[in-house]
C-alpha atoms as a PDB file:
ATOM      1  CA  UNK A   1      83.763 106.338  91.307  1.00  0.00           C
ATOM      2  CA  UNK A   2      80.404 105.046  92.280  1.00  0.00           C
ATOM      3  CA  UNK A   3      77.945 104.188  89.222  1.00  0.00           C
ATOM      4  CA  UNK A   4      77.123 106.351  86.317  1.00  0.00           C
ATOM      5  CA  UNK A   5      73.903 104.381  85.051  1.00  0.00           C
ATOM      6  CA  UNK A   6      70.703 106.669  84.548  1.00  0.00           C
ATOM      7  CA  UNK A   7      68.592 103.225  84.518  1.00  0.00           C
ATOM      8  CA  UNK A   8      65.283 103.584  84.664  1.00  0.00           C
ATOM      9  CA  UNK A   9      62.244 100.603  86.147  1.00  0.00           C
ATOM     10  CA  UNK A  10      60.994  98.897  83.437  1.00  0.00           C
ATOM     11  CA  UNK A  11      57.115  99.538  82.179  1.00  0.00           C
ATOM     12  CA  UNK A  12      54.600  96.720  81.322  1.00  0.00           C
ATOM     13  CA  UNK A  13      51.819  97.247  78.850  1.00  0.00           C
ATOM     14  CA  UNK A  14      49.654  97.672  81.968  1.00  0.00           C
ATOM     15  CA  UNK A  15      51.598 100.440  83.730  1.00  0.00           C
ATOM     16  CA  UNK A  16      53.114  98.363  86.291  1.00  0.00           C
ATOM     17  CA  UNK A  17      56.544  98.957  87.153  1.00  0.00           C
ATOM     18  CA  UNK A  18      58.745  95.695  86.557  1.00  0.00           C
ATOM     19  CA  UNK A  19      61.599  94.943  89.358  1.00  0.00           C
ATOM     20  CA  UNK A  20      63.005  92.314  87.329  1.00  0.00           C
ATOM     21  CA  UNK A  21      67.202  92.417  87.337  1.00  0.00           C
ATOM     22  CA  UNK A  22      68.138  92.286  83.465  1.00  0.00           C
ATOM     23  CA  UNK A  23      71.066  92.364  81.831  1.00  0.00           C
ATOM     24  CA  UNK A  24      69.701  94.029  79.232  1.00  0.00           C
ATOM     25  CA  UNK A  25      70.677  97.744  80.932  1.00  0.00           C
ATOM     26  CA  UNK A  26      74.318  96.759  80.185  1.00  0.00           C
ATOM     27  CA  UNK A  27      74.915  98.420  76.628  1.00  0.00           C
ATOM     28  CA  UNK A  28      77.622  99.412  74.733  1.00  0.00           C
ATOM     29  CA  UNK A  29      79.121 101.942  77.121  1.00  0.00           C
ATOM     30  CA  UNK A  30      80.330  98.883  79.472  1.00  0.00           C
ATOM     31  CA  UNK A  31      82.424  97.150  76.157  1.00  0.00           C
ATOM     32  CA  UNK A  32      83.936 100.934  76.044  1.00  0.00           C
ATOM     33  CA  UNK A  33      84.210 101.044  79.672  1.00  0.00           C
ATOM     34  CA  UNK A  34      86.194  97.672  79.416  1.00  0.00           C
ATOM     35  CA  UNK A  35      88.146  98.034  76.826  1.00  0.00           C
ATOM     36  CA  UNK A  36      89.452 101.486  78.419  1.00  0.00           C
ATOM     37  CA  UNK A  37      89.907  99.770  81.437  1.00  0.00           C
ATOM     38  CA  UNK A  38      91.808  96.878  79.737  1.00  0.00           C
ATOM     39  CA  UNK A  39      94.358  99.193  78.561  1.00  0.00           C
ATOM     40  CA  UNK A  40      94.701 101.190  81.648  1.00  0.00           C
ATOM     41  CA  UNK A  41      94.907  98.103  84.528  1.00  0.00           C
ATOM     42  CA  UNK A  42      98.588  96.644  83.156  1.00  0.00           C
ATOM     43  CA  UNK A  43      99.699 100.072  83.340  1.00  0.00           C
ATOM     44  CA  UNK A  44      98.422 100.887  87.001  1.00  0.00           C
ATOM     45  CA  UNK A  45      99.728  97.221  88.116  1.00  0.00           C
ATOM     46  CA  UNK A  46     103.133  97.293  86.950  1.00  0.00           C
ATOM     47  CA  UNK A  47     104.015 100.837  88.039  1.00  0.00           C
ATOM     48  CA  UNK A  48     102.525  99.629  91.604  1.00  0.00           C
ATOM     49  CA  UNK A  49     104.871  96.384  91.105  1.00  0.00           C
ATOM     50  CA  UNK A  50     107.723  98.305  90.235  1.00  0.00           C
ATOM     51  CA  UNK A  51     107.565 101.214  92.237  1.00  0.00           C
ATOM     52  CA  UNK A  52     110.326 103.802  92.463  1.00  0.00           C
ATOM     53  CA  UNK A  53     110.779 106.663  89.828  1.00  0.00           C
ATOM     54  CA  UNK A  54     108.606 104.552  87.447  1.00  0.00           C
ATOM     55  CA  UNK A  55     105.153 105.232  89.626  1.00  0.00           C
ATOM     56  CA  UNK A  56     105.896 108.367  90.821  1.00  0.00           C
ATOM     57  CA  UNK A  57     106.733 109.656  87.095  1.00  0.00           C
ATOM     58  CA  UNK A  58     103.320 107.988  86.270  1.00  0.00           C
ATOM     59  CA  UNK A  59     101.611 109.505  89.100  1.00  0.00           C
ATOM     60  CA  UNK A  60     102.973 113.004  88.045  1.00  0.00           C
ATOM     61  CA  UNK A  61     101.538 112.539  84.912  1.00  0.00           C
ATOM     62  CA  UNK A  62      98.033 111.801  86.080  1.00  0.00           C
ATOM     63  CA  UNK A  63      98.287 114.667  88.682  1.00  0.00           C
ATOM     64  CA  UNK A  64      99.157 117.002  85.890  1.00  0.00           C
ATOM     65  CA  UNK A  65      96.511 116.005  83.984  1.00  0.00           C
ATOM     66  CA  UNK A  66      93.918 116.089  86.334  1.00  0.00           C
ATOM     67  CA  UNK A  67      94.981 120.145  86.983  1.00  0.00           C
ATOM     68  CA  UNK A  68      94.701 120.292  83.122  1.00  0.00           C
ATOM     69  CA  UNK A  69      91.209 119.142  83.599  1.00  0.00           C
ATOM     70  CA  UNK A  70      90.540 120.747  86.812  1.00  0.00           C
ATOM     71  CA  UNK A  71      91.501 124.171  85.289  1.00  0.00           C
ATOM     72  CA  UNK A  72      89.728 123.530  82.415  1.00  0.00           C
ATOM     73  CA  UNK A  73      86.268 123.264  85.170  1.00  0.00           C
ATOM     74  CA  UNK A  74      86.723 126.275  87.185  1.00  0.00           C
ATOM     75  CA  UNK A  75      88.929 128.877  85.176  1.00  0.00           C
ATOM     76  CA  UNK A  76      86.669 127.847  82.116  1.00  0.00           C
ATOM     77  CA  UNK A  77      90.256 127.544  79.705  1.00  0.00           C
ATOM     78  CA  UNK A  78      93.067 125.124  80.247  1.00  0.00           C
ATOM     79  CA  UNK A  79      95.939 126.848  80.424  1.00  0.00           C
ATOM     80  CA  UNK A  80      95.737 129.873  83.232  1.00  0.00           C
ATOM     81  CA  UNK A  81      97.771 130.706  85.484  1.00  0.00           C
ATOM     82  CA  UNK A  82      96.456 128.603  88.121  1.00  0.00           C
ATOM     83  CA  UNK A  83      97.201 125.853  85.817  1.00  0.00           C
ATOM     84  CA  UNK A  84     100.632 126.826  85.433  1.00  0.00           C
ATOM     85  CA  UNK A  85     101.111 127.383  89.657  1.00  0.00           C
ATOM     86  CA  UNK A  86      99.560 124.370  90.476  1.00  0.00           C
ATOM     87  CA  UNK A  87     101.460 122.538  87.685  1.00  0.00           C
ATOM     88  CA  UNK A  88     105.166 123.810  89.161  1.00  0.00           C
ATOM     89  CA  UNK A  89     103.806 122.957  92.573  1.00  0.00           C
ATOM     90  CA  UNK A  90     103.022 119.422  91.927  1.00  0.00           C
ATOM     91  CA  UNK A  91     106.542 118.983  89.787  1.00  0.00           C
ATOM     92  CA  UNK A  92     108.548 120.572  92.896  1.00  0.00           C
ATOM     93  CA  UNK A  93     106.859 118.482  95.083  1.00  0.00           C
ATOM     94  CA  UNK A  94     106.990 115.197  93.451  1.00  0.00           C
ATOM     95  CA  UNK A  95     110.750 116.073  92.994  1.00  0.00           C
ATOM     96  CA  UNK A  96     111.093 116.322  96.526  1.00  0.00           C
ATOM     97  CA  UNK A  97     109.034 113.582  97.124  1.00  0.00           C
ATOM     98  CA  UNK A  98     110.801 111.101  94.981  1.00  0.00           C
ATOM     99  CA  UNK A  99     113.892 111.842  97.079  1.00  0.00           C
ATOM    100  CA  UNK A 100     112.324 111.408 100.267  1.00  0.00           C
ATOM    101  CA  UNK A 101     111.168 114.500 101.837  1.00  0.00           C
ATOM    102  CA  UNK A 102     107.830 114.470 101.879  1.00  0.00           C
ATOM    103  CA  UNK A 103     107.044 116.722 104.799  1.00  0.00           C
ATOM    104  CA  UNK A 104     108.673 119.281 102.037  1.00  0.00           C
ATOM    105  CA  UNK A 105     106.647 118.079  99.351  1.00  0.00           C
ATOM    106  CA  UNK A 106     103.622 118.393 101.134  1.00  0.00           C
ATOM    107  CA  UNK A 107     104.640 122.138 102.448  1.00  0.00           C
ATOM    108  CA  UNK A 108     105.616 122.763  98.440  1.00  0.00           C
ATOM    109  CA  UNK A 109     101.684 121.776  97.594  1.00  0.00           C
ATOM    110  CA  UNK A 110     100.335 124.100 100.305  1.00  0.00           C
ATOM    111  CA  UNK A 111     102.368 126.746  99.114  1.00  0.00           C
ATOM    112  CA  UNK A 112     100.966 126.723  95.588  1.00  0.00           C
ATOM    113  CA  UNK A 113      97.821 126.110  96.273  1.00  0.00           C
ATOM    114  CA  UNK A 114      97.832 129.404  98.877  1.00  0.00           C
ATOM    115  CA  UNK A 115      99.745 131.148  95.920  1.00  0.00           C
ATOM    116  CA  UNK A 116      97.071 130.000  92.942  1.00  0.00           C
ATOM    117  CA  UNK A 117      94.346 130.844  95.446  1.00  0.00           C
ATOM    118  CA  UNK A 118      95.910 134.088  96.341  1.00  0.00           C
ATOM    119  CA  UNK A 119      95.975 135.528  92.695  1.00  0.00           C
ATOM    120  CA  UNK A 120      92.986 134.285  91.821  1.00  0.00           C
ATOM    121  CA  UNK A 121      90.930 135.540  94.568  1.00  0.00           C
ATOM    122  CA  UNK A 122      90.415 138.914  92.859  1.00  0.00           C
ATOM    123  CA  UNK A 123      87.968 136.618  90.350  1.00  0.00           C
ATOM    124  CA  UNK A 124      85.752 135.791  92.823  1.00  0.00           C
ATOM    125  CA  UNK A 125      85.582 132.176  93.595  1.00  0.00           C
ATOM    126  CA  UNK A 126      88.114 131.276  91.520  1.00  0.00           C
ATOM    127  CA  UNK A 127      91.007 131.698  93.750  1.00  0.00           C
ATOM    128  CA  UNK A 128      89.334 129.717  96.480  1.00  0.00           C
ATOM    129  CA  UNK A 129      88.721 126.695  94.029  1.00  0.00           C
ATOM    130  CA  UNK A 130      92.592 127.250  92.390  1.00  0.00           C
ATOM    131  CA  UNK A 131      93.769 127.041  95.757  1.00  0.00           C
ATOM    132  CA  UNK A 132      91.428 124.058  96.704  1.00  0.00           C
ATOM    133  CA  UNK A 133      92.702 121.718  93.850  1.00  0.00           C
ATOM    134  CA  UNK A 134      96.097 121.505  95.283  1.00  0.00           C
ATOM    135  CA  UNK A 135      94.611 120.178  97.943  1.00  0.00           C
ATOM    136  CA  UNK A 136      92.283 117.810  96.082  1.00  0.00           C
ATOM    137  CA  UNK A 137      94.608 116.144  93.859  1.00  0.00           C
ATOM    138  CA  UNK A 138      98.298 117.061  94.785  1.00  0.00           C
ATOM    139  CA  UNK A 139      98.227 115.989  98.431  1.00  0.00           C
ATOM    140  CA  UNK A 140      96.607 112.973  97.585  1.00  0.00           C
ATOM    141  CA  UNK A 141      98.871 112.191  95.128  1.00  0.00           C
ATOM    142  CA  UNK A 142     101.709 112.470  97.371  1.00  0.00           C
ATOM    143  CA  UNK A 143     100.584 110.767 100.130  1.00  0.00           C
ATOM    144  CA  UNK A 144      99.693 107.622  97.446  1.00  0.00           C
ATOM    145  CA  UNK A 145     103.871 107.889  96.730  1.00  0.00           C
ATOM    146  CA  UNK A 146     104.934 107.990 100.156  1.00  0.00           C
ATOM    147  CA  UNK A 147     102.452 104.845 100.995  1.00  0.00           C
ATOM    148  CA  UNK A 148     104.187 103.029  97.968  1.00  0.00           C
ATOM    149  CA  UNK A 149     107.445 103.837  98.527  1.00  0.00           C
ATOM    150  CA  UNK A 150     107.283 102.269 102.453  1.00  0.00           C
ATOM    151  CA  UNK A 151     109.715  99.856 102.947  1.00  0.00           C
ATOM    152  CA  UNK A 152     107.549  96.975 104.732  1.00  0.00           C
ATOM    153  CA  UNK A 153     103.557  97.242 103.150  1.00  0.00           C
ATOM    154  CA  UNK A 154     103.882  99.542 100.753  1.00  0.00           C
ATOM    155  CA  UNK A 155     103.418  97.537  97.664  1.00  0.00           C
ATOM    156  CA  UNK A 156     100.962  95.328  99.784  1.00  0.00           C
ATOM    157  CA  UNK A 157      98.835  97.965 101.036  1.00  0.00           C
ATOM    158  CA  UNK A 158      99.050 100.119  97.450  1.00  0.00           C
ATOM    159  CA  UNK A 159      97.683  97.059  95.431  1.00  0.00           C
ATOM    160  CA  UNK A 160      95.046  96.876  98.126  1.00  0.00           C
ATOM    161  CA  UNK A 161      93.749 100.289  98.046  1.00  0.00           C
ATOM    162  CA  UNK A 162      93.809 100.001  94.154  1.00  0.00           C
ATOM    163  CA  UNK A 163      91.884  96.961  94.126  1.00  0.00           C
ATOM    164  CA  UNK A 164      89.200  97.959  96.676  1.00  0.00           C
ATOM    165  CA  UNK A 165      88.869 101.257  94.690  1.00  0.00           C
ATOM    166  CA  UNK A 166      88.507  98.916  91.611  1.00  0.00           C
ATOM    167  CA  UNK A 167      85.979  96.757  93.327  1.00  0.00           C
ATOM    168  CA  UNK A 168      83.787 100.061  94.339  1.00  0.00           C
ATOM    169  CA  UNK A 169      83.616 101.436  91.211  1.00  0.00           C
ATOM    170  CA  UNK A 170      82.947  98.081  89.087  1.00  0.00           C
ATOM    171  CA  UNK A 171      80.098  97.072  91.471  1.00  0.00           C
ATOM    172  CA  UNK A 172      78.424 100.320  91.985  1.00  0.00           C
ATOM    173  CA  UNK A 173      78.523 100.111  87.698  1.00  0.00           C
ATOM    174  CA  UNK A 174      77.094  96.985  87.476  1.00  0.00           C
ATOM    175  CA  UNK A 175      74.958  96.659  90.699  1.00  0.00           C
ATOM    176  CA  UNK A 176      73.662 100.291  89.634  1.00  0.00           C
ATOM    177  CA  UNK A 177      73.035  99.402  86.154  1.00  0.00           C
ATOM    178  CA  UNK A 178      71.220  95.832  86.698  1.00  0.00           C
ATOM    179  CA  UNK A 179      69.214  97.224  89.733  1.00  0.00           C
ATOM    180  CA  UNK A 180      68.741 101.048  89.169  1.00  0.00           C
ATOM    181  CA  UNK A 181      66.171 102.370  91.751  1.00  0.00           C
ATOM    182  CA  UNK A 182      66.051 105.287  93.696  1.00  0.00           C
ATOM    183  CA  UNK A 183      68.633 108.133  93.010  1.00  0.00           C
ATOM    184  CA  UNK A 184      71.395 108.236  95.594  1.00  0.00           C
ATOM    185  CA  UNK A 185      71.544 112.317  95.369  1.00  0.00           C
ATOM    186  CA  UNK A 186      69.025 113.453  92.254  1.00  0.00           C
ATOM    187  CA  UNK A 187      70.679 117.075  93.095  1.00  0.00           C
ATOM    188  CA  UNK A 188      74.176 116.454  92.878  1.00  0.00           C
ATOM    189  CA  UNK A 189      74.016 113.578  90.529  1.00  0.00           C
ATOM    190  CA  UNK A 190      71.028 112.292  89.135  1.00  0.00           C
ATOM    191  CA  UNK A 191      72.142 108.898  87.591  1.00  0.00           C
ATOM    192  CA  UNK A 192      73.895 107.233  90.812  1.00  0.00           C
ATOM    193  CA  UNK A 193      71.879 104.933  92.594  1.00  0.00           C
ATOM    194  CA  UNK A 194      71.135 103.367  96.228  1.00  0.00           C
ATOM    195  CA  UNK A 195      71.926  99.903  94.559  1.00  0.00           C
ATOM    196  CA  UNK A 196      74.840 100.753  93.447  1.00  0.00           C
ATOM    197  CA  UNK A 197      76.220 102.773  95.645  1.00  0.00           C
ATOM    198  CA  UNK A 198      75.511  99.822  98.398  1.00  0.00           C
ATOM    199  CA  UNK A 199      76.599  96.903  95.940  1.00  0.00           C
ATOM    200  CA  UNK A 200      79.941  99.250  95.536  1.00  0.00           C
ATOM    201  CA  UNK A 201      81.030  99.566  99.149  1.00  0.00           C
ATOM    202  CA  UNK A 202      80.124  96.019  99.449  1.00  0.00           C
ATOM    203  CA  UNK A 203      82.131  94.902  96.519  1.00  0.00           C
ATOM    204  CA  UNK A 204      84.826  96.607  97.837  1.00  0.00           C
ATOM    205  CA  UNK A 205      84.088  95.271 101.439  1.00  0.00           C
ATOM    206  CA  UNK A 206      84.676  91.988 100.192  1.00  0.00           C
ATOM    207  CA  UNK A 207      87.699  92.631  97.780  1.00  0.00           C
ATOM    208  CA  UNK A 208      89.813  93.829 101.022  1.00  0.00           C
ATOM    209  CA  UNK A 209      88.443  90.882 102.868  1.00  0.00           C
ATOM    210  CA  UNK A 210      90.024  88.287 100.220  1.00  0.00           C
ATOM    211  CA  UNK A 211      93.295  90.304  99.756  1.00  0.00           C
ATOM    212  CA  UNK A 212      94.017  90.540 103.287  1.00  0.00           C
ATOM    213  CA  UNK A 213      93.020  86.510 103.771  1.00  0.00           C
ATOM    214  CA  UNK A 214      95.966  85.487 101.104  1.00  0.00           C
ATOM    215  CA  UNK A 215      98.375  88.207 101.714  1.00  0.00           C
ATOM    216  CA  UNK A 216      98.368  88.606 105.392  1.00  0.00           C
ATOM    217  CA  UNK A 217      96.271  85.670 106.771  1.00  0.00           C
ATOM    218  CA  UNK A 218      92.820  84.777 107.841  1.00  0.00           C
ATOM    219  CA  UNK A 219      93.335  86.502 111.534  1.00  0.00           C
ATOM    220  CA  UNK A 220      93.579  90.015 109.724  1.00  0.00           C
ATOM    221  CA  UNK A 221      90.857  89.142 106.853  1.00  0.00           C
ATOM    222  CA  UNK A 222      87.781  90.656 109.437  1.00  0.00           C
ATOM    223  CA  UNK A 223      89.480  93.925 109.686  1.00  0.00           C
ATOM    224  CA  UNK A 224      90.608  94.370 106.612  1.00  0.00           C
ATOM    225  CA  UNK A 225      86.842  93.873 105.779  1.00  0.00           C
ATOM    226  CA  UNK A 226      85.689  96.640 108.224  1.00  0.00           C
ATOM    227  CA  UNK A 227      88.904  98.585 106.555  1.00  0.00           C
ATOM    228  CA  UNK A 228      88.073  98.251 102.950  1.00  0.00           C
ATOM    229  CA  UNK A 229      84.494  99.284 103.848  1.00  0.00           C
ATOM    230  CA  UNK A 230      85.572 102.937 104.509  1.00  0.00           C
ATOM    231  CA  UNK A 231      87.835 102.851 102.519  1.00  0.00           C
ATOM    232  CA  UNK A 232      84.862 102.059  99.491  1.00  0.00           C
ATOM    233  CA  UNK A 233      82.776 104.750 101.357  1.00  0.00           C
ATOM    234  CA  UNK A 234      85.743 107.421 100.824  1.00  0.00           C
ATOM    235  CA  UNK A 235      85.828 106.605  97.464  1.00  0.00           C
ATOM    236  CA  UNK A 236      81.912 107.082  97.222  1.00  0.00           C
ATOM    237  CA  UNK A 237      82.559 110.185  98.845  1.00  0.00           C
ATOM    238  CA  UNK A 238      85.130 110.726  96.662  1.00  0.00           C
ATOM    239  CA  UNK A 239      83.238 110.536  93.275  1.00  0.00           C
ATOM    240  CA  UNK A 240      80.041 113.015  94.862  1.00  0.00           C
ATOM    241  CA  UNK A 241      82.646 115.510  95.710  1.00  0.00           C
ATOM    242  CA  UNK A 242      83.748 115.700  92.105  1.00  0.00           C
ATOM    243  CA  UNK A 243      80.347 115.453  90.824  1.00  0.00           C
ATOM    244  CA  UNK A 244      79.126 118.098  93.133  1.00  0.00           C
ATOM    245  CA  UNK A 245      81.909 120.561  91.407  1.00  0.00           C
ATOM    246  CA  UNK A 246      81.172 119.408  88.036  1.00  0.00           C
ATOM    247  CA  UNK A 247      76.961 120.639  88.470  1.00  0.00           C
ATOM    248  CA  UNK A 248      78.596 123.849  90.102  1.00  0.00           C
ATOM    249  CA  UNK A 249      80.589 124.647  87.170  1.00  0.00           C
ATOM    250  CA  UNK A 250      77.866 123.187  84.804  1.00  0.00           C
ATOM    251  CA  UNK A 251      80.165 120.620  83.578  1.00  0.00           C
ATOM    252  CA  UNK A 252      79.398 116.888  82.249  1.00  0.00           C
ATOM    253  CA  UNK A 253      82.866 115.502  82.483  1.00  0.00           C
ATOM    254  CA  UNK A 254      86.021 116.891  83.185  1.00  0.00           C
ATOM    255  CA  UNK A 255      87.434 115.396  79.723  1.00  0.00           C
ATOM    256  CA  UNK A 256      86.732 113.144  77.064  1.00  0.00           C
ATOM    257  CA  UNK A 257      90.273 111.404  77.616  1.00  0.00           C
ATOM    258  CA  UNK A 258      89.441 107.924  78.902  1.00  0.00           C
ATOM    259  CA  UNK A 259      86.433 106.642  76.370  1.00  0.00           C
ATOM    260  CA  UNK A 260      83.460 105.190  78.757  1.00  0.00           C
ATOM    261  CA  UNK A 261      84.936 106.910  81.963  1.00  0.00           C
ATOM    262  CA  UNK A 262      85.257 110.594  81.166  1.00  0.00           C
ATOM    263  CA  UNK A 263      88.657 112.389  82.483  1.00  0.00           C
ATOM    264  CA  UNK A 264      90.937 111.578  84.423  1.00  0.00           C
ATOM    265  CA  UNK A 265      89.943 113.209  87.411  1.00  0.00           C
ATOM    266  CA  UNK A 266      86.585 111.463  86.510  1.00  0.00           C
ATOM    267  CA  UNK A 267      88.142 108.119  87.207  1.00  0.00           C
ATOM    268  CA  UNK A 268      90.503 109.206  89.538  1.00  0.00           C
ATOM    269  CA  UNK A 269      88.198 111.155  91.610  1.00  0.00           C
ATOM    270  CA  UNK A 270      87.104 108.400  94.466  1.00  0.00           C
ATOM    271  CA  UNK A 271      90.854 107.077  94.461  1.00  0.00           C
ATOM    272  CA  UNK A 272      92.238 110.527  95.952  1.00  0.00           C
ATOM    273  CA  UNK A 273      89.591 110.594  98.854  1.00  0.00           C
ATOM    274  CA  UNK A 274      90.291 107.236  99.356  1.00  0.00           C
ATOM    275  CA  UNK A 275      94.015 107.266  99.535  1.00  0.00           C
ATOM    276  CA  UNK A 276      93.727 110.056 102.474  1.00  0.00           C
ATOM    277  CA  UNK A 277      91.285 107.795 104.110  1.00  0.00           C
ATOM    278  CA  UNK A 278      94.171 105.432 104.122  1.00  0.00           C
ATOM    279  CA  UNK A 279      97.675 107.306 104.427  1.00  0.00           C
ATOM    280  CA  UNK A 280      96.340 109.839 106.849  1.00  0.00           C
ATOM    281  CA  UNK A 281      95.634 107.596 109.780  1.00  0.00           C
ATOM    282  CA  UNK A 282      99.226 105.846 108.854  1.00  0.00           C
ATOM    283  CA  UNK A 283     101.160 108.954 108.656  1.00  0.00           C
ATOM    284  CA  UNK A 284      99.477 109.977 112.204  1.00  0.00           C
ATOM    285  CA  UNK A 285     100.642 106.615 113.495  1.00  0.00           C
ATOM    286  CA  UNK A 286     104.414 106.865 112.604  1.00  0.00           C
ATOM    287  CA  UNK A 287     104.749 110.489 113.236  1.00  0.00           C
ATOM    288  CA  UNK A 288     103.587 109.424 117.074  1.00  0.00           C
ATOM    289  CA  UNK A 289     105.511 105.795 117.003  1.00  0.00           C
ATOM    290  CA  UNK A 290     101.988 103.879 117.036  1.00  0.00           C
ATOM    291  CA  UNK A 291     103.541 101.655 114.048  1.00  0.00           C
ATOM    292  CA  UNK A 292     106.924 101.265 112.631  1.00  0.00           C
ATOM    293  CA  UNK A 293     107.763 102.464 108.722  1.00  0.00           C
END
């Protein structure tokens, strides 16, 4: 997610506007944002690390909660019945997933979102945004366990994408936050900033540019720079698309789970967009034989 900071220019006695960076705008909410953070990172490593049932158990769980959250936005309760079609969906499909069919798993997503989107359609837009959130969060999802679980990269690449995602969100916090300056998008969400939307993508520019130099060599470090650069502007992307639902349905956050980062769609939100950035243009590839799996 890109930066959250409502920062504001500092005022001298005399009216003038002061552009001097301070760390004074970093409060309390970034020892809550750490601390939440601290917990979550060993978690997120070691199921990467480990792979197998272990991260795709883990990445059920998230997925589920995120439809929890997402029901919770544009049903206005929890528990309806898109929650529960989108739920089975995601379980079926992980299922199959785990086991290695994920052209089933994927067909098993579509399938309940058409099916939450179908019965909700009589409620106006309602059915279209049931039917959307399978694709939001349960094809992303997915495709996250399928790049995991390939043989060769799959760890490599899956730290990676974690890492720059990491990188984007930190910096666009703490670039937005020491900077502030003009809004990014006042309409869709008035506390992100130009700083720190551009410190994020650069941060996470620069994150892919030192994994790839130690864990592939300094020939692939320049692309991997140009790579982790979309890949930090997907996950930009990524975090407007949520918040642009969240003003639709008039809603601040999509939980109070995580302390300092909202739901879990609120910090998960620029890693789905992201993780089709990546896996998309791979699956493509070894469908057509451009690379080997």
């Amino acid at each position: 997610m890109v930066d959250k900071s409502d920062k504001q220019p500092s005022v001298s006695p005399t009216g003038a506007s002061s552009s001097r960076v301070s760390i004074s705008g970093l409060g309390p909410s970034v020892v809550v944002r750490f601390f939440s953070a601290l917990a979550m990172v060993p978690v997120a490593i070691s199921a990467v690390y480990f792979g197998g049932l272990l991260f795709s158990f883990i990445v059920c769980v998230a997925t589920i909660i995120m439809i929890y959250e997402w029901s919770r936005m544009v049903d206005g309760y929890a528990f309806s019945i898109g929650f529960y079609l989108l739920c089975l969906a995601a379980i079926v499909a992980f299922g199959l997933a785990s086991q290695g069919y994920y052209a089933y798993g994927f067909i098993t997503a579509g399938f309940g979102g058409f099916l939450a989107w179908f019965i909700g359609s009589r409620k106006s837009e309602v059915g279209f945004w049931r039917g959307f959130g399978a694709l939001y969060m349960i094809v992303p999802s997915l495709a996250l366990i399928w790049l995991r679980h390939e043989p060769e990269y799959g760890r490599l690449l899956t730290f990676m994408l974690f890492f720059i995602v990491w990188g984007t969100d930190s910096g666009a916090y703490l670039f937005g936050k020491l900077l502030g300056g003009p809004k990014l998008s006042p309409e869709i969400s008035p506390k992100k900033t130009w700083s720190g939307t551009v410190g994020g993508i650069t941060t996470g520019a620069f994150v892919a540019f030192g994994f790839a130099y130690f864990a592939f060599g300094a020939p692939y470090a320049l692309v991997f720079f140009a790579i982790g650069c979309c890949l930090a502007i997907a996950s930009v992307l990524g975090d407007l698309m949520e918040s642009a639902v969240k003003r639709t349905f008039g809603v601040k956050d999509s939980s109070g789970l995580i302390p300092g980062h909202g739901g879990v769609l609120d910090r998960l939100d620029g890693m789905l967009i992201a993780t089709m950035a990546l896996t998309l243009p791979l699956y493509v590839f070894l469908i057509f034989g451009v690379i080997k799996g």
